[in-house]
Protein backbone atom coordinates (compact mmCIF):
# COMPACT_ATOMS: atom_id res chain seq x y z
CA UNK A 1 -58.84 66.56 22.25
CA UNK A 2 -57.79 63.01 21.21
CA UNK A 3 -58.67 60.25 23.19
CA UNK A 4 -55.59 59.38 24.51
CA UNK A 5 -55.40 62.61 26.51
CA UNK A 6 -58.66 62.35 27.89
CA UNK A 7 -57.94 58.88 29.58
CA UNK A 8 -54.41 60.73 30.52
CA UNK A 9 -56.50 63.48 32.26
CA UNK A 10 -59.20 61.26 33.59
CA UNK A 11 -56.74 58.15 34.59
CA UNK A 12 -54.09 60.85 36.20
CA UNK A 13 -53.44 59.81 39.85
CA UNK A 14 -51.97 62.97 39.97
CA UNK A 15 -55.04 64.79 39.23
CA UNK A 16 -57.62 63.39 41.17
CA UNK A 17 -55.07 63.41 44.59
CA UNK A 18 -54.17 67.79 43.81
CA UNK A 19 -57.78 68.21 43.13
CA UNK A 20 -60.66 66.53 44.27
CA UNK A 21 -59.23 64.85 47.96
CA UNK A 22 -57.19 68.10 48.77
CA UNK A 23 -60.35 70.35 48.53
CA UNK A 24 -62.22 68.09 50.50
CA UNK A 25 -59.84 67.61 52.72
CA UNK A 26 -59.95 71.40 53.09
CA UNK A 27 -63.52 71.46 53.26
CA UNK A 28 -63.82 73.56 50.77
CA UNK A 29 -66.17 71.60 48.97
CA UNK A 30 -68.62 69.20 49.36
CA UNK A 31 -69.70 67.29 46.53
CA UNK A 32 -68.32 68.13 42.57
CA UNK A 33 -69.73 65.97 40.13
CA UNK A 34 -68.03 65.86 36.74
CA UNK A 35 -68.58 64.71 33.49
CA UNK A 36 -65.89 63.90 30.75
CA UNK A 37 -66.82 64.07 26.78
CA UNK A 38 -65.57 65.34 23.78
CA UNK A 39 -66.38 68.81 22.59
CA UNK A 40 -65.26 71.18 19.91
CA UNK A 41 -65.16 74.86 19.56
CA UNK A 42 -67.36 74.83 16.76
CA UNK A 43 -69.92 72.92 18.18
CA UNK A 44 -72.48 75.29 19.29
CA UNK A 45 -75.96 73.25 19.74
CA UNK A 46 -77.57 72.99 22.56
CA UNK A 47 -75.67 70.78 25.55
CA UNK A 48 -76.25 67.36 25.74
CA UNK A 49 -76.66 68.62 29.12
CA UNK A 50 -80.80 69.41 28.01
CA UNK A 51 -80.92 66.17 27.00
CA UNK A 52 -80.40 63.02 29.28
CA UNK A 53 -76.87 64.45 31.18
CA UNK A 54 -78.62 66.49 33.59
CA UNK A 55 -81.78 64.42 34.15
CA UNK A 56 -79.71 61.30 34.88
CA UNK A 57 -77.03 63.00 37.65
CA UNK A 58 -80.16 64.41 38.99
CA UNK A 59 -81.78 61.22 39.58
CA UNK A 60 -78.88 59.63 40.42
CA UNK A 61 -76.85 62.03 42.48
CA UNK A 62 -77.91 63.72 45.23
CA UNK A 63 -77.28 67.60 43.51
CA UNK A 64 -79.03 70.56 43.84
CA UNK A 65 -81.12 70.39 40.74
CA UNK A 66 -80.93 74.83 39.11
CA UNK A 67 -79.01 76.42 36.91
CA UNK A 68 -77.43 78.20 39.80
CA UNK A 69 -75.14 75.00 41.19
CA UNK A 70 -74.65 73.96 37.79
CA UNK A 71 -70.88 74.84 36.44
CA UNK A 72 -69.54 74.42 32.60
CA UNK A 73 -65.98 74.30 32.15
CA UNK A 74 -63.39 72.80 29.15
CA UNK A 75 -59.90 72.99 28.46
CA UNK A 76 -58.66 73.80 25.46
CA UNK A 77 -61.08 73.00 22.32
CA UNK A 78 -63.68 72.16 24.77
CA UNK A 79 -63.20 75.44 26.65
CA UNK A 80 -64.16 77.28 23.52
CA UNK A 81 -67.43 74.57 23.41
CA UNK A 82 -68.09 75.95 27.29
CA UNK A 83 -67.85 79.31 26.31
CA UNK A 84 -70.66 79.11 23.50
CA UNK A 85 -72.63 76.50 25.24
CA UNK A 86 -72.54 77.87 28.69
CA UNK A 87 -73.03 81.47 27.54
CA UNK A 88 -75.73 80.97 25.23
CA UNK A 89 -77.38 78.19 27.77
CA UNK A 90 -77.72 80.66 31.18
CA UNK A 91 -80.94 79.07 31.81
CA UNK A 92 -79.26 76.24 32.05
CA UNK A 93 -75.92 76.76 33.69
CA UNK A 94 -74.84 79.66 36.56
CA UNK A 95 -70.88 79.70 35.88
CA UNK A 96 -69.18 79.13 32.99
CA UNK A 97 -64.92 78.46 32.22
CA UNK A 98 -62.88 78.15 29.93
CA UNK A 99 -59.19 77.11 30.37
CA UNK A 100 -56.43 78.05 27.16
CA UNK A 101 -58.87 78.65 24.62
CA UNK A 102 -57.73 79.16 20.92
CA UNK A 103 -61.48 80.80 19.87
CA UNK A 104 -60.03 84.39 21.50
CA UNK A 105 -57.02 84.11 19.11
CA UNK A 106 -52.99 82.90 19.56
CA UNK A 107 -51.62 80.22 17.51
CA UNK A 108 -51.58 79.85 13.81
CA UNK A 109 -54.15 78.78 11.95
CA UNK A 110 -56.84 79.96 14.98
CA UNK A 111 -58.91 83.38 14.12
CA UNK A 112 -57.10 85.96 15.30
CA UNK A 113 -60.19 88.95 15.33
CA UNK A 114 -62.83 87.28 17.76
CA UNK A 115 -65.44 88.99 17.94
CA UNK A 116 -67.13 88.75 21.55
CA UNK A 117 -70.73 91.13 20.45
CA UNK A 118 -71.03 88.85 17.40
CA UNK A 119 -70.59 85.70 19.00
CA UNK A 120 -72.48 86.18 22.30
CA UNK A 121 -74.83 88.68 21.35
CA UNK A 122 -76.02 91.40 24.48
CA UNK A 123 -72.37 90.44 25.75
CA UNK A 124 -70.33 93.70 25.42
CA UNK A 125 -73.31 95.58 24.97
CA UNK A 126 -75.58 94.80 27.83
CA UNK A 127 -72.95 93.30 30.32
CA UNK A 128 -75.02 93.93 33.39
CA UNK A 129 -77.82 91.44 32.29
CA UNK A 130 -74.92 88.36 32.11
CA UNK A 131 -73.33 89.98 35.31
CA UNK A 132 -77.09 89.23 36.69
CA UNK A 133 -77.30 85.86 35.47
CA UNK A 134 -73.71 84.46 35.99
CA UNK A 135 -72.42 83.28 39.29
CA UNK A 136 -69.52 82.88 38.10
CA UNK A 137 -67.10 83.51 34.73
CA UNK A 138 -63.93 82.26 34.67
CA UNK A 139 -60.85 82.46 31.96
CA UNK A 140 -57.54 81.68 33.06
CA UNK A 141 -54.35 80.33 30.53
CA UNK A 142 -50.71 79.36 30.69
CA UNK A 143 -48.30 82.61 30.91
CA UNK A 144 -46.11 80.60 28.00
CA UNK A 145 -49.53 79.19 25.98
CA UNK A 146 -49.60 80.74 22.43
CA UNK A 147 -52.88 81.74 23.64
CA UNK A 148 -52.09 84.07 25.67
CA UNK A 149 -51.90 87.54 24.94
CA UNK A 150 -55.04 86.84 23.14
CA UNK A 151 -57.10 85.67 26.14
CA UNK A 152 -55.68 88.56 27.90
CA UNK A 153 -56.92 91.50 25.44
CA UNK A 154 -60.08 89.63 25.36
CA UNK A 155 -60.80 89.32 29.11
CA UNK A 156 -59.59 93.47 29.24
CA UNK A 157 -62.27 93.76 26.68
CA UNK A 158 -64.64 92.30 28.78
CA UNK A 159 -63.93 94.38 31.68
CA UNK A 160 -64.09 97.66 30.12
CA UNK A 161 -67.26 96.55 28.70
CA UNK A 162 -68.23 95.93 32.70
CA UNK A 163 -68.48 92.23 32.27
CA UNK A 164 -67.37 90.38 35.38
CA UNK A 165 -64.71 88.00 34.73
CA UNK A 166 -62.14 86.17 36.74
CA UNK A 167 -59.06 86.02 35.50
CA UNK A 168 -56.35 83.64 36.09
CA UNK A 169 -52.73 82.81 34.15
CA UNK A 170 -50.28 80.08 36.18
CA UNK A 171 -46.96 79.27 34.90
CA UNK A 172 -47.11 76.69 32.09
CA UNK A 173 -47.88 76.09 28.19
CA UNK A 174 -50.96 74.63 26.82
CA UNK A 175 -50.73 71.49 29.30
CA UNK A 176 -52.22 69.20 32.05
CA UNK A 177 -49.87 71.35 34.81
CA UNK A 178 -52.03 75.02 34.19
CA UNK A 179 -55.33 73.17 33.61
CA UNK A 180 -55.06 71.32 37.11
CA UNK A 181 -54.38 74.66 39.14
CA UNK A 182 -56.87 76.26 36.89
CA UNK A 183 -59.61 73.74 37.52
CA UNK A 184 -58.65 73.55 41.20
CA UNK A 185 -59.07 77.69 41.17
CA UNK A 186 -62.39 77.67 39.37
CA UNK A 187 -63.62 74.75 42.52
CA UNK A 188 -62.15 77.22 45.06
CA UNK A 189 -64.30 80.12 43.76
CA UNK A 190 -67.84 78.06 42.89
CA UNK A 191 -67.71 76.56 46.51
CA UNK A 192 -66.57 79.50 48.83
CA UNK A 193 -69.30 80.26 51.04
């Protein structure tokens, strides 16, 4: 994501007044601290997260310091970063998301045979044991994003493998109006009580 649309996402008035006030406003949450970088699909290390992320919002922020009130989430490139990370990293984080990722497939020049076993080992094949460990997995895309028939077979994959995965798809391309309602959704679900 270049830099200019992370300031548009972070700087959007828009974005912080249909999320974060009208969920409070609805008690429906609390407290939701979030933290904006840059990530990449490819990028598979170990979070920065391990390293001085979570110690510092822990010291600083009064947050319940587990894995199980910890959330990962991206939108498009990053998405495919929270997949990896978050599902290779369950000691680390309880729910994972990903909104209109290209790693399942969908526009040109993006893989087009992802392989879930391959890439998260024990995922198709031992479903129950992420099921255990996950609070919460989330995939949703635009119904008019390239990406979307792909992130559709994928999720069915995951299902008839038993996987638990919530599923969403809002009206929309790959933009800022399906990734609001789809982080607003994921909030809605991690802080139901």
């Amino acid at each position: 994501m270049r830099m200019a649309s992370i300031e548009k996402w972070v700087k959007s008035s828009k974005n912080r007044a249909n999320f974060n006030y009208s969920l409070i406003l609805k008690m429906q949450l609390a407290v939701l601290v979030f933290i904006i970088g840059f990530g990449c699909a490819n990028d598979q290390r170990k979070p920065d997260a391990q390293g001085p992320v979570i110690p510092f919002i822990e010291k600083k922020y009064r947050v319940i310091p587990d894995r199980k009130s910890r959330a990962l989430a991206g939108l498009s490139m990053p998405g495919g970063q929270s997949f990896y990370t978050g599902l290779r990293n369950l000691d680390i984080f309880g729910s994972v998301a990903t909104f209109s990722s290209g790693i399942f497939g969908g526009p040109v020049g993006l893989p087009q045979n992802f392989d879930a076993g391959k890439e998260i080992p024990g995922i198709l094949s031992d479903a129950q044991s992420f099921n255990n460990q996950l609070e919460v997995f989330y995939i949703s895309v635009g119904e008019n994003d390239p990406r979307f028939e792909s992130t559709k077979t994928i999720v069915k994959t995951f299902e008839e493998h038993g996987l638990e995965v919530k599923f969403n798809s809002f009206p929309g391309a790959h933009d800022f109006q399906v990734w609001r309602k789809s982080l607003n959704t994921f909030a809605s679900i991690l802080f139901k009580d």
